[in-house]
N, C-alpha and C. Protein backbone atom coordinates (compact mmCIF):
# COMPACT_ATOMS: atom_id res chain seq x y z
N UNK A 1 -11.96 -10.70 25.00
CA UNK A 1 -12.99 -9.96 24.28
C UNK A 1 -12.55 -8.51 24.13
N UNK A 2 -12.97 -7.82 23.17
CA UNK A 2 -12.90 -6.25 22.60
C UNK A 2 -13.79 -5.54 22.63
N UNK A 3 -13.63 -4.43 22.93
CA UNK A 3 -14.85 -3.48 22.70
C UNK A 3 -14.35 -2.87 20.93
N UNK A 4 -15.04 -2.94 20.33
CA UNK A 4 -14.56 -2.45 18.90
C UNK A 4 -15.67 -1.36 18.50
N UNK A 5 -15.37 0.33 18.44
CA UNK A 5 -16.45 0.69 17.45
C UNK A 5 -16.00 1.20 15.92
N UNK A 6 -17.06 1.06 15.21
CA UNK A 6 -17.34 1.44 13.90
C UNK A 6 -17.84 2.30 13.64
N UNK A 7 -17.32 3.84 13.70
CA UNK A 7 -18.33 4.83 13.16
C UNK A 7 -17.74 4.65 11.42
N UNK A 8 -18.86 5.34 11.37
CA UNK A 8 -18.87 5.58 9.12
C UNK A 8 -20.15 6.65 9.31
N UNK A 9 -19.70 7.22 7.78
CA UNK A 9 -20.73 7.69 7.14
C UNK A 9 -21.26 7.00 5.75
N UNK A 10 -22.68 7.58 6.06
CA UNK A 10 -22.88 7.00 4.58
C UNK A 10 -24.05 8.15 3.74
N UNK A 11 -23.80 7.75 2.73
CA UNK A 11 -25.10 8.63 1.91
C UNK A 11 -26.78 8.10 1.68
N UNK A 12 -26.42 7.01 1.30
CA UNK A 12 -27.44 6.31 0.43
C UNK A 12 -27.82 5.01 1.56
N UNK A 13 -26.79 4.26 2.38
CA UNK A 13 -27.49 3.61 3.47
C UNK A 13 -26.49 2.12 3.16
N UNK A 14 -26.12 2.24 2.58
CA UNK A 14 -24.74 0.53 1.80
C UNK A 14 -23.82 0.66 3.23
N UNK A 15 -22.91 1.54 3.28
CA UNK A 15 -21.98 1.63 4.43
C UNK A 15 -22.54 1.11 6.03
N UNK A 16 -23.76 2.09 5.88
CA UNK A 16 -24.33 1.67 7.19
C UNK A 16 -24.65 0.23 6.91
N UNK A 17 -24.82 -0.30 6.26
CA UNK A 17 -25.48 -1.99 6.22
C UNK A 17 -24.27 -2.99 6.11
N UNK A 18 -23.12 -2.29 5.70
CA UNK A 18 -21.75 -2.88 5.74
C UNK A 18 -21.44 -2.50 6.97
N UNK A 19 -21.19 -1.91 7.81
CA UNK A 19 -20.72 -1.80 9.28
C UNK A 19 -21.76 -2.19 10.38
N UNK A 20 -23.16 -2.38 10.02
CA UNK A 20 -23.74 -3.42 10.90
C UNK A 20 -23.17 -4.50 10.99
N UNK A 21 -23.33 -5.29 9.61
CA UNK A 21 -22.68 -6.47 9.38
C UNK A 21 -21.26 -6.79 9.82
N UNK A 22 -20.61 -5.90 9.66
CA UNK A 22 -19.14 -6.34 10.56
C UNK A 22 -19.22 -6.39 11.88
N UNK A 23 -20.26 -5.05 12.39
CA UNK A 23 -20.39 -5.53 13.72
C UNK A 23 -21.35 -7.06 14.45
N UNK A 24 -21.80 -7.62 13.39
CA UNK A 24 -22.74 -8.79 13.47
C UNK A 24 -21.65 -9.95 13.97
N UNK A 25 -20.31 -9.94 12.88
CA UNK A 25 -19.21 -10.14 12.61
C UNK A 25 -18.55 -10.32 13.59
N UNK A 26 -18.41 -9.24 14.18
CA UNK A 26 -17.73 -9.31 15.47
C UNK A 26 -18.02 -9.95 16.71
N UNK A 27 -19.40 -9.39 16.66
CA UNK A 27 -20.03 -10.16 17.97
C UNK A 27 -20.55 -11.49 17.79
N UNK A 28 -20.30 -12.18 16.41
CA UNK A 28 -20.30 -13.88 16.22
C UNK A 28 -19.11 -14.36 16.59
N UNK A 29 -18.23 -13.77 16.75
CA UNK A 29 -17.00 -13.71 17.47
C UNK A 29 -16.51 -13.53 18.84
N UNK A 30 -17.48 -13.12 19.64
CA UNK A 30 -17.48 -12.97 20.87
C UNK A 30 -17.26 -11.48 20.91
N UNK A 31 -17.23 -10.89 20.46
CA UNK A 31 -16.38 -9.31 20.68
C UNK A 31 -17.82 -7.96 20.80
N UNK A 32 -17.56 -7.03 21.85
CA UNK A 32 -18.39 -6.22 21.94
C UNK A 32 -18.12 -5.17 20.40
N UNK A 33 -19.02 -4.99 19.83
CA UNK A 33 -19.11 -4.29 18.41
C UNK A 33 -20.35 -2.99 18.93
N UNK A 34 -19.94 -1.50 18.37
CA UNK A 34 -20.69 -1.07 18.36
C UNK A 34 -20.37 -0.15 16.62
N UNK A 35 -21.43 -0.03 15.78
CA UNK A 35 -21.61 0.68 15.11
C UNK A 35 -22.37 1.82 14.85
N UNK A 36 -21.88 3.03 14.70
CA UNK A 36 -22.13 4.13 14.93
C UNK A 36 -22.13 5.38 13.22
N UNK A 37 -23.55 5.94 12.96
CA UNK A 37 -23.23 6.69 12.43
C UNK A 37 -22.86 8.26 12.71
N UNK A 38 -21.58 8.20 12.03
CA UNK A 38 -20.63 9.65 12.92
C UNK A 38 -21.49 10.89 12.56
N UNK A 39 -22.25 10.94 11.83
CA UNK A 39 -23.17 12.47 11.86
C UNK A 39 -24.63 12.48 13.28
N UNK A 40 -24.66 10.95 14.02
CA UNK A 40 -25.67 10.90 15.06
C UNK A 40 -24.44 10.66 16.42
N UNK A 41 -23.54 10.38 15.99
CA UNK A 41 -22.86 9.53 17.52
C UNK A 41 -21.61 10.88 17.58
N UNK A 42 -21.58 11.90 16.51
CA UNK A 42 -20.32 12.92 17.13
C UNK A 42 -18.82 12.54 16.51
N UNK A 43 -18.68 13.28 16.76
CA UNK A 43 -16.86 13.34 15.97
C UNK A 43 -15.98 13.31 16.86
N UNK A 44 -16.49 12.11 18.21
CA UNK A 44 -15.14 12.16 18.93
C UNK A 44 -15.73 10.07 18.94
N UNK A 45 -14.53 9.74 18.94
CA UNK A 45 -14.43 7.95 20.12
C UNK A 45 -14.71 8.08 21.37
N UNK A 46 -15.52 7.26 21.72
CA UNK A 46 -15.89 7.39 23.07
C UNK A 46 -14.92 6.71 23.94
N UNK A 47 -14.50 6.78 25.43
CA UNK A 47 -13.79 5.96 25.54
C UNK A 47 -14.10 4.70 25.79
N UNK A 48 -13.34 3.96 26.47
CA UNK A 48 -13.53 2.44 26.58
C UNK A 48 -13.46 1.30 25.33
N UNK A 49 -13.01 2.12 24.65
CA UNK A 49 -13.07 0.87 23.02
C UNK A 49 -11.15 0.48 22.99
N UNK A 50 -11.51 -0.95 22.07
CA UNK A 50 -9.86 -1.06 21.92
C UNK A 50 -9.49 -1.37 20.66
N UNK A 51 -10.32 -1.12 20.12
CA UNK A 51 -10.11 -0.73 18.36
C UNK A 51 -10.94 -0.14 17.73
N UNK A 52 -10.44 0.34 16.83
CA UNK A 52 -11.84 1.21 15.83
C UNK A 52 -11.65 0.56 13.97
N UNK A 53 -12.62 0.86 13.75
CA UNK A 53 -12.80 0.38 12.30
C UNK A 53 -13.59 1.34 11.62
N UNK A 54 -13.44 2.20 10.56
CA UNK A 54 -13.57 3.57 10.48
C UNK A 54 -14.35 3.11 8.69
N UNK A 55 -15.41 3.44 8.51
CA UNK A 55 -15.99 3.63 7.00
C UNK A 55 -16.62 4.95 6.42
N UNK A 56 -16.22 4.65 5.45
CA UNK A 56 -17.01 5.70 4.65
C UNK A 56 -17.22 5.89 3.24
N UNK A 57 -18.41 5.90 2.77
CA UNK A 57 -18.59 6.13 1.67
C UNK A 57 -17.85 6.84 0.46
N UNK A 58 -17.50 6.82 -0.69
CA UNK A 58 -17.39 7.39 -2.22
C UNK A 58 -18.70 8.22 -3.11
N UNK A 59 -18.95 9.54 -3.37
CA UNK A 59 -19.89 9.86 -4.21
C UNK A 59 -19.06 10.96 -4.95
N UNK A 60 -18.67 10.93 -6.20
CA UNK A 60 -18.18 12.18 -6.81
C UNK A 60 -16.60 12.11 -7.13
N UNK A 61 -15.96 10.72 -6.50
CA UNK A 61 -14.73 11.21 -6.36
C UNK A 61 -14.08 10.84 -5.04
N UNK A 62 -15.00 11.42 -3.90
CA UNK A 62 -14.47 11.51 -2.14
C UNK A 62 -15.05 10.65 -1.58
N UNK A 63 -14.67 10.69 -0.24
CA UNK A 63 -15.03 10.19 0.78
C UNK A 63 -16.05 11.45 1.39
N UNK A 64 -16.95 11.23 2.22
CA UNK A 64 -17.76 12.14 3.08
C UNK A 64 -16.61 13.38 3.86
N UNK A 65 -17.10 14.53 3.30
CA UNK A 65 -16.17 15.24 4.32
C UNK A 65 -16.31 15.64 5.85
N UNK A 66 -17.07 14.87 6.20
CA UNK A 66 -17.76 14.50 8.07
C UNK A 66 -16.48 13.28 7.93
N UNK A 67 -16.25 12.61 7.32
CA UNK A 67 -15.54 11.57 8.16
C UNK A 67 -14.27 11.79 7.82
N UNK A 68 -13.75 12.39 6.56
CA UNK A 68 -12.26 13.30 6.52
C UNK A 68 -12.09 14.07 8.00
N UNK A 69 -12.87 14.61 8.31
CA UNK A 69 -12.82 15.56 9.59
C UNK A 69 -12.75 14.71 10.80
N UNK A 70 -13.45 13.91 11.31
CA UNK A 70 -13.64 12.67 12.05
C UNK A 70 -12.39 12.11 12.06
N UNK A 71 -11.58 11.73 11.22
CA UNK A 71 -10.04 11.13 11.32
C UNK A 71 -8.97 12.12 11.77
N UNK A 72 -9.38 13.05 11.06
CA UNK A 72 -8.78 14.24 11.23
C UNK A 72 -8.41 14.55 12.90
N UNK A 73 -9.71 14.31 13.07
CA UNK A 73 -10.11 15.22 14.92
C UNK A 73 -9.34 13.97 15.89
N UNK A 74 -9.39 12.85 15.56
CA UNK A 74 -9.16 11.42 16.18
C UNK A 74 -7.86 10.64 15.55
N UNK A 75 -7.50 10.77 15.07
CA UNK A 75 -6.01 10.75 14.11
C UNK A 75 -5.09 9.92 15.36
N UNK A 76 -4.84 10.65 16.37
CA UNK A 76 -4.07 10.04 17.71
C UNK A 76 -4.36 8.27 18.21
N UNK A 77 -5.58 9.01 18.43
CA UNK A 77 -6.15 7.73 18.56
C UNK A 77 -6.60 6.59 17.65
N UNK A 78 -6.87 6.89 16.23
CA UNK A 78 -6.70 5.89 15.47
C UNK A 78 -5.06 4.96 15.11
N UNK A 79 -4.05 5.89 15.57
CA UNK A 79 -2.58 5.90 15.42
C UNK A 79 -2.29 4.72 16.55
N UNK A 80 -2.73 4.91 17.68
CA UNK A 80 -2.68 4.02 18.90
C UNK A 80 -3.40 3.12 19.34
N UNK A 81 -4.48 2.89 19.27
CA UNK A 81 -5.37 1.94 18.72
C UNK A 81 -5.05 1.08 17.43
N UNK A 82 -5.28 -0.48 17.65
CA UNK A 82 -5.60 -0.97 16.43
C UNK A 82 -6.91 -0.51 15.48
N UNK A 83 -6.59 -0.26 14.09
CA UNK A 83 -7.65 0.50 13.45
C UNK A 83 -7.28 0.65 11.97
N UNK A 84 -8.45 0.30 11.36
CA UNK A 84 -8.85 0.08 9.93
C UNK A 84 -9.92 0.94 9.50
N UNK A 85 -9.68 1.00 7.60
CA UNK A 85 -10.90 1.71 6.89
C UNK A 85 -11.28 0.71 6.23
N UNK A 86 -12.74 1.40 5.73
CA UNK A 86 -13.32 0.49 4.75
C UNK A 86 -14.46 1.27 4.26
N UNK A 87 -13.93 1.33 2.74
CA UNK A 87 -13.87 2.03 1.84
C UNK A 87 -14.97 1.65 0.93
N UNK A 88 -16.72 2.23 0.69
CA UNK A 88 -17.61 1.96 0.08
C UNK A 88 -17.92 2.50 -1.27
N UNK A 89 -17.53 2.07 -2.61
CA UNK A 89 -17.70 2.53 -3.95
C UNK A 89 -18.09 2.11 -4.69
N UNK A 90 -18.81 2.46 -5.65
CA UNK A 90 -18.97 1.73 -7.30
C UNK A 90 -17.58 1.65 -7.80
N UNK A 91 -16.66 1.89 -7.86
CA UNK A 91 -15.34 1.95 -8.05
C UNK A 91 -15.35 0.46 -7.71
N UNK A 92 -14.84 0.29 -6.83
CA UNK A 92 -14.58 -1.58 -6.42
C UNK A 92 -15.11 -2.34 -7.20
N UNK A 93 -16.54 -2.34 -7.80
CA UNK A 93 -16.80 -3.62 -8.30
C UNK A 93 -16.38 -3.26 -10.18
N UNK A 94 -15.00 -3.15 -10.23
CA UNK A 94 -14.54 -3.82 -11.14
C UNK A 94 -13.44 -2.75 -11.72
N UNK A 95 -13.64 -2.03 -10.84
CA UNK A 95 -12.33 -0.60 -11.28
C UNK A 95 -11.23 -0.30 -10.02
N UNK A 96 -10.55 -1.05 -9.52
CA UNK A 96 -9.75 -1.55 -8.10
C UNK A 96 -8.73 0.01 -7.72
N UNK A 97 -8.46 -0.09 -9.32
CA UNK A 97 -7.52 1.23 -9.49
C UNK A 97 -7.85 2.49 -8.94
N UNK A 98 -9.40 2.88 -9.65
CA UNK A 98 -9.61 3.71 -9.01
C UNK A 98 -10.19 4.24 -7.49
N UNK A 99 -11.06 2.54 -6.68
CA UNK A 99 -11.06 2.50 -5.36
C UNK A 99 -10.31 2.52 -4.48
N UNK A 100 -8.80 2.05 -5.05
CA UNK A 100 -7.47 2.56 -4.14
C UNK A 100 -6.88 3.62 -4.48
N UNK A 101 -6.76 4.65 -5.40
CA UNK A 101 -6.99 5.63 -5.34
C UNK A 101 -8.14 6.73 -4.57
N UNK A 102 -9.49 6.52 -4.33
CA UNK A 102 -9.83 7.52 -3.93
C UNK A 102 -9.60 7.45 -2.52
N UNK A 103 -8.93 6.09 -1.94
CA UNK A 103 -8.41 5.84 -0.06
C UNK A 103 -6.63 6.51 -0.18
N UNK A 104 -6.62 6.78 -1.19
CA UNK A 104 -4.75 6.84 -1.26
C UNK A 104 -5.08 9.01 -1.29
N UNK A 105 -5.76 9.09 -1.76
CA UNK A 105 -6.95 10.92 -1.80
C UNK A 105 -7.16 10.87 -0.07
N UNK A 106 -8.19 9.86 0.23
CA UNK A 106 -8.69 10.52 1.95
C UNK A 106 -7.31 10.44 2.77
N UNK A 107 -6.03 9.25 2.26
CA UNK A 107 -5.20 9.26 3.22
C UNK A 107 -4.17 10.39 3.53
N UNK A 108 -4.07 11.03 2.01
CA UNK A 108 -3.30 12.21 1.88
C UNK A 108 -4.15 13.57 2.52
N UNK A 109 -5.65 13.49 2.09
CA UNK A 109 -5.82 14.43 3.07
C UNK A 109 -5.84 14.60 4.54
N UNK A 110 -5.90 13.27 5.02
CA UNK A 110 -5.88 13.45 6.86
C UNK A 110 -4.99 12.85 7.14
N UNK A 111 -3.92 12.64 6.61
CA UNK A 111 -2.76 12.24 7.31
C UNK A 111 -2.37 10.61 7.85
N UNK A 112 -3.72 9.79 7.99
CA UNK A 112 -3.76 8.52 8.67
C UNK A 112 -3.59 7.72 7.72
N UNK A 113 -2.82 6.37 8.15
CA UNK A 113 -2.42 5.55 7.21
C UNK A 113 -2.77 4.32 7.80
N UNK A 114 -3.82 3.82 7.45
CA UNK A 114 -4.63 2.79 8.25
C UNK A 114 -3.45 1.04 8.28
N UNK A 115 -3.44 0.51 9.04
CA UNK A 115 -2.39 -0.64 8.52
C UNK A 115 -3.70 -1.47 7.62
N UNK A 116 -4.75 -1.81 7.41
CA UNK A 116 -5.60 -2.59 6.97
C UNK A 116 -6.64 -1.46 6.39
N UNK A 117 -7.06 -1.83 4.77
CA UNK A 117 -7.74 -1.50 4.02
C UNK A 117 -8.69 -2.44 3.68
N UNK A 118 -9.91 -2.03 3.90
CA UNK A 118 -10.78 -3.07 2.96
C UNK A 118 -11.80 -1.71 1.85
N UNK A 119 -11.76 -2.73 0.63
CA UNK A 119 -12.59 -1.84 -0.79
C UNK A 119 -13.82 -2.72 -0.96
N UNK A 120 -14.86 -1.90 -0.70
CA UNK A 120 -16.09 -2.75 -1.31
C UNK A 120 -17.15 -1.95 -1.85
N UNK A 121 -17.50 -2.90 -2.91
CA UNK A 121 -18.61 -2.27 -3.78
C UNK A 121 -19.68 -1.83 -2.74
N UNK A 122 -20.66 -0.86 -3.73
CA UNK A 122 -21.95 -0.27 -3.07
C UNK A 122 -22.83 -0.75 -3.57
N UNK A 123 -23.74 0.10 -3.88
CA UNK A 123 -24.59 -0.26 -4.09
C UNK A 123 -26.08 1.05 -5.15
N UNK A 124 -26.99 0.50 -6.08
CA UNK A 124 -27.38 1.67 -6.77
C UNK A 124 -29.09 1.38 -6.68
N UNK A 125 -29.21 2.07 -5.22
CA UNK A 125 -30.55 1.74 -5.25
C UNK A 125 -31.32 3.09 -5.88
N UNK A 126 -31.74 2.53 -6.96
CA UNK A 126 -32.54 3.62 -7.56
C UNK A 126 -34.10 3.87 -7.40
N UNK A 127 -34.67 2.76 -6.85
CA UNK A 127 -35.84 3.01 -6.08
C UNK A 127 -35.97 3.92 -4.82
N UNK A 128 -34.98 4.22 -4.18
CA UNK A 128 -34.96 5.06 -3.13
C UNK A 128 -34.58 6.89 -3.71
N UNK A 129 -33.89 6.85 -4.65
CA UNK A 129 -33.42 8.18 -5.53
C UNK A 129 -34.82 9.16 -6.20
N UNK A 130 -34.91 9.99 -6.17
CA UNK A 130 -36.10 10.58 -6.52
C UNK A 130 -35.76 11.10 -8.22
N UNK A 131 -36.60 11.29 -8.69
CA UNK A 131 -36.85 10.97 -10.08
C UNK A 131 -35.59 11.58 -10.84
N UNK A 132 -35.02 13.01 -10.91
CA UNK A 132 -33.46 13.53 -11.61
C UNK A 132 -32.50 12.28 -11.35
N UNK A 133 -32.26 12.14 -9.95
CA UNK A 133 -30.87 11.65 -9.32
C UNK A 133 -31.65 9.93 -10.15
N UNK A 134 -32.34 9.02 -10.19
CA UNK A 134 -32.66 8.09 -11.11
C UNK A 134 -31.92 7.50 -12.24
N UNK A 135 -32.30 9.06 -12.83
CA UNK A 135 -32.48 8.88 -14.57
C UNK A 135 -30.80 9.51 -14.42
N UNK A 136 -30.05 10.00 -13.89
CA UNK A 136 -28.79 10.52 -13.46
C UNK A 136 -27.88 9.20 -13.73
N UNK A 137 -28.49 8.45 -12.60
CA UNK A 137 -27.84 7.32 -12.30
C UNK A 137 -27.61 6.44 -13.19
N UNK A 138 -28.69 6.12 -14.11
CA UNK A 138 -28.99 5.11 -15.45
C UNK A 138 -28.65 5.92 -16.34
N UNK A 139 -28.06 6.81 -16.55
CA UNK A 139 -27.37 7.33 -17.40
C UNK A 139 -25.72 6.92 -17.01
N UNK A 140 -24.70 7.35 -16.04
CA UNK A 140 -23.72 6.70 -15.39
C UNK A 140 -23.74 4.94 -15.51
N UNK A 141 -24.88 4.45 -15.15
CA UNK A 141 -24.68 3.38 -15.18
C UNK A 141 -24.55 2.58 -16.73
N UNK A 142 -25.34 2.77 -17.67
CA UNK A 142 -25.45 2.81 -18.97
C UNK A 142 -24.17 3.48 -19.79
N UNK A 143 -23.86 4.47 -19.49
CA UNK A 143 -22.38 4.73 -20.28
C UNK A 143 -21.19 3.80 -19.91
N UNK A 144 -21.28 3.23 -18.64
CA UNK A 144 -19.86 2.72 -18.43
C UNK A 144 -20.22 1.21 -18.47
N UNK A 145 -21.69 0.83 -19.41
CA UNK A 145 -21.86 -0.30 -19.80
C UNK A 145 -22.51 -1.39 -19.24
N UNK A 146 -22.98 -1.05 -18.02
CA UNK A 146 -23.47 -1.68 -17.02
C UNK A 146 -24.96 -1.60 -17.24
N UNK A 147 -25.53 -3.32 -17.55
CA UNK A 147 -26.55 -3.67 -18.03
C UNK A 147 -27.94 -3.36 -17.07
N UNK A 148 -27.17 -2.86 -15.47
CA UNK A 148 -27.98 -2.39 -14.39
C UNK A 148 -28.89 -1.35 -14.58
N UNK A 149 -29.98 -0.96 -15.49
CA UNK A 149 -30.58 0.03 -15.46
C UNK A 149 -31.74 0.16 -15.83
N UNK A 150 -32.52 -0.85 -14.99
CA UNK A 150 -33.94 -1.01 -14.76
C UNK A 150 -34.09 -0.16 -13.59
N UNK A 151 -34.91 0.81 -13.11
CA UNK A 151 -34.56 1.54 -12.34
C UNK A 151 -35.87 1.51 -11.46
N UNK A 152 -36.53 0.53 -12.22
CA UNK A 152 -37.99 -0.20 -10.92
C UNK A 152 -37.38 -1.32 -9.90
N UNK A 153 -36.05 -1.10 -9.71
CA UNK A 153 -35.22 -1.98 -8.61
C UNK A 153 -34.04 -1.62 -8.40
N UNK A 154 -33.31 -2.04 -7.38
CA UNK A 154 -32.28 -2.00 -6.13
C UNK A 154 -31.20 -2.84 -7.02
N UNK A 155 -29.82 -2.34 -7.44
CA UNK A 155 -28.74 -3.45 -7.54
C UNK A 155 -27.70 -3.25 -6.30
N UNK A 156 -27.37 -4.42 -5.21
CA UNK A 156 -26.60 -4.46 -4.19
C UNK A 156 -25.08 -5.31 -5.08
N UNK A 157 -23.66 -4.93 -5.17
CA UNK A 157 -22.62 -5.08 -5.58
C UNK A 157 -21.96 -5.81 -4.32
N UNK A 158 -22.20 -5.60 -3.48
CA UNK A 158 -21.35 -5.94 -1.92
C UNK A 158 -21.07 -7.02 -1.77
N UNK A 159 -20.25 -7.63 -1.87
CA UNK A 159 -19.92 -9.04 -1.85
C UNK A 159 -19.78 -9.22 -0.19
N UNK A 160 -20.44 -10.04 0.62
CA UNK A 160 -20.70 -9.80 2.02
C UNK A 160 -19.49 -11.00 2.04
N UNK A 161 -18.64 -12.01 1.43
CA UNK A 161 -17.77 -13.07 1.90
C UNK A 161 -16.71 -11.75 2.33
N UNK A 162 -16.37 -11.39 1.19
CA UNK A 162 -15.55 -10.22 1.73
C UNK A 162 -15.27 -9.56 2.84
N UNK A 163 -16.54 -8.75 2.88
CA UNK A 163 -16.70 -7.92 4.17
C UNK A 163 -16.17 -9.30 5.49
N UNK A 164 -16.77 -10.10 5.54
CA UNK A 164 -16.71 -10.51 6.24
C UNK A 164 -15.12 -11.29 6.39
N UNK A 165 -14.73 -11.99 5.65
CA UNK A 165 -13.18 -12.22 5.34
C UNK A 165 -12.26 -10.77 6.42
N UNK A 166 -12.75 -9.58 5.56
CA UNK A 166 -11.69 -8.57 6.07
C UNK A 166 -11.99 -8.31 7.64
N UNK A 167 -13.24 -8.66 8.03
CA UNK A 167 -13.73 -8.73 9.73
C UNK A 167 -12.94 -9.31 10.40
N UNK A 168 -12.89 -10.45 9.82
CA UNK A 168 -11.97 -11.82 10.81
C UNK A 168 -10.79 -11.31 10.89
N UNK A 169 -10.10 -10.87 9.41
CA UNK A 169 -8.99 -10.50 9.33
C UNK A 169 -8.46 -9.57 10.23
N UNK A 170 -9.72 -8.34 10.32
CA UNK A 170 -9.10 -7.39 11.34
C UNK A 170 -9.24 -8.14 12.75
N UNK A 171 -9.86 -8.62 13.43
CA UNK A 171 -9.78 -9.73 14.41
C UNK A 171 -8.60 -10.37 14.65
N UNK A 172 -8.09 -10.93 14.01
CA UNK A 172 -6.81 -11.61 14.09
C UNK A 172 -5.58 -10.97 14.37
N UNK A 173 -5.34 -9.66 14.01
CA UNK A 173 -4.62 -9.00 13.91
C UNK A 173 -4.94 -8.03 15.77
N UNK A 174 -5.85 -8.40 16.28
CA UNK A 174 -6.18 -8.09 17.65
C UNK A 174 -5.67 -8.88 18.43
N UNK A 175 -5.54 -10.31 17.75
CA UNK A 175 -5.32 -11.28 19.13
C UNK A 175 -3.79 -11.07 19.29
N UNK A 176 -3.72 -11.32 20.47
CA UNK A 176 -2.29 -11.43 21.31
C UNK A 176 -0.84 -12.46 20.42
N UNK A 177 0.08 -11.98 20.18
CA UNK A 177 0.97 -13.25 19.46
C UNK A 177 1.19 -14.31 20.72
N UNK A 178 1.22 -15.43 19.90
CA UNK A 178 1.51 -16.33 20.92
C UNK A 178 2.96 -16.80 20.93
């Protein structure tokens, strides 16, 4: 068994619901999972973990600059540790190019070069957005053609086989060679 944590940031609340779920993931697996958001749990790893799995959101372009800094500060230890990102965007669901681009941006700025990437869509809950950021959104969403812009509801993109696929995956890559 592993102690594995997951800090991320998130904006809008997708990331955090993607790194529960991996940690759900994990511990259907037998493995101690803790998920952590890094603006409540601090910008250091606690000790006792034996891998980390590191997320963070896309808005604008970036990644959160709390969790640029967070890799930044922990860099060593993501280096020595087994340890992965996973990368939350509207980008992913259907523009790949530019979701590995904006991880190929956070990797150049902090230096870490994760051996395992996972890209997954977000999510555009516009019921939670207050009335500008809305009509913002259904405008973005509407230019780049996307029939999503009823804005009296939630569209979730996240393909959870995925997430979960890249869980196991990072799992596997924990166990011992035989």
């Amino acid at each position: 068994m592993s102690r594995i944590y997951i800090p991320y940031g998130t904006t809008e609340g997708q990331t955090a619901k993607i790194a529960e779920f991996i940690a759900d993931v994990f511990q259907a697996h037998g493995h101690d999972a803790a998920a952590a958001d890094i603006k409540d749990a601090g910008d250091a790893i606690p000790d006792g973990y034996d891998a980390v799995l590191v997320g963070g959101s896309v808005h604008v372009g970036k990644h959160e600059k709390y969790v640029g800094d967070f890799v930044r500060k922990n860099r060593d230890t993501l280096e020595r540790l087994p340890s992965a990102l996973f990368s939350v965007s509207m980008a992913a669901h259907g523009d790949t190019e530019s979701a590995e681009g904006y991880v190929g941006k956070f990797e150049d700025e902090t230096g870490w070069r994760p051996a395992q990437v996972g890209l997954f869509s977000g999510a555009i809950p516009y019921t939670h957005y207050e009335l500008v950021k809305r009509l913002i959104m259904k405008r973005i969403a509407s230019s780049q053609g996307s029939p999503d812009t009823d804005t009296s509801r939630d569209y979730v993109y996240t393909e959870w086989d995925g997430v979960k696929h890249f869980a196991e995956d990072f799992l596997a890559r924990l166990q011992p060679a035989s």
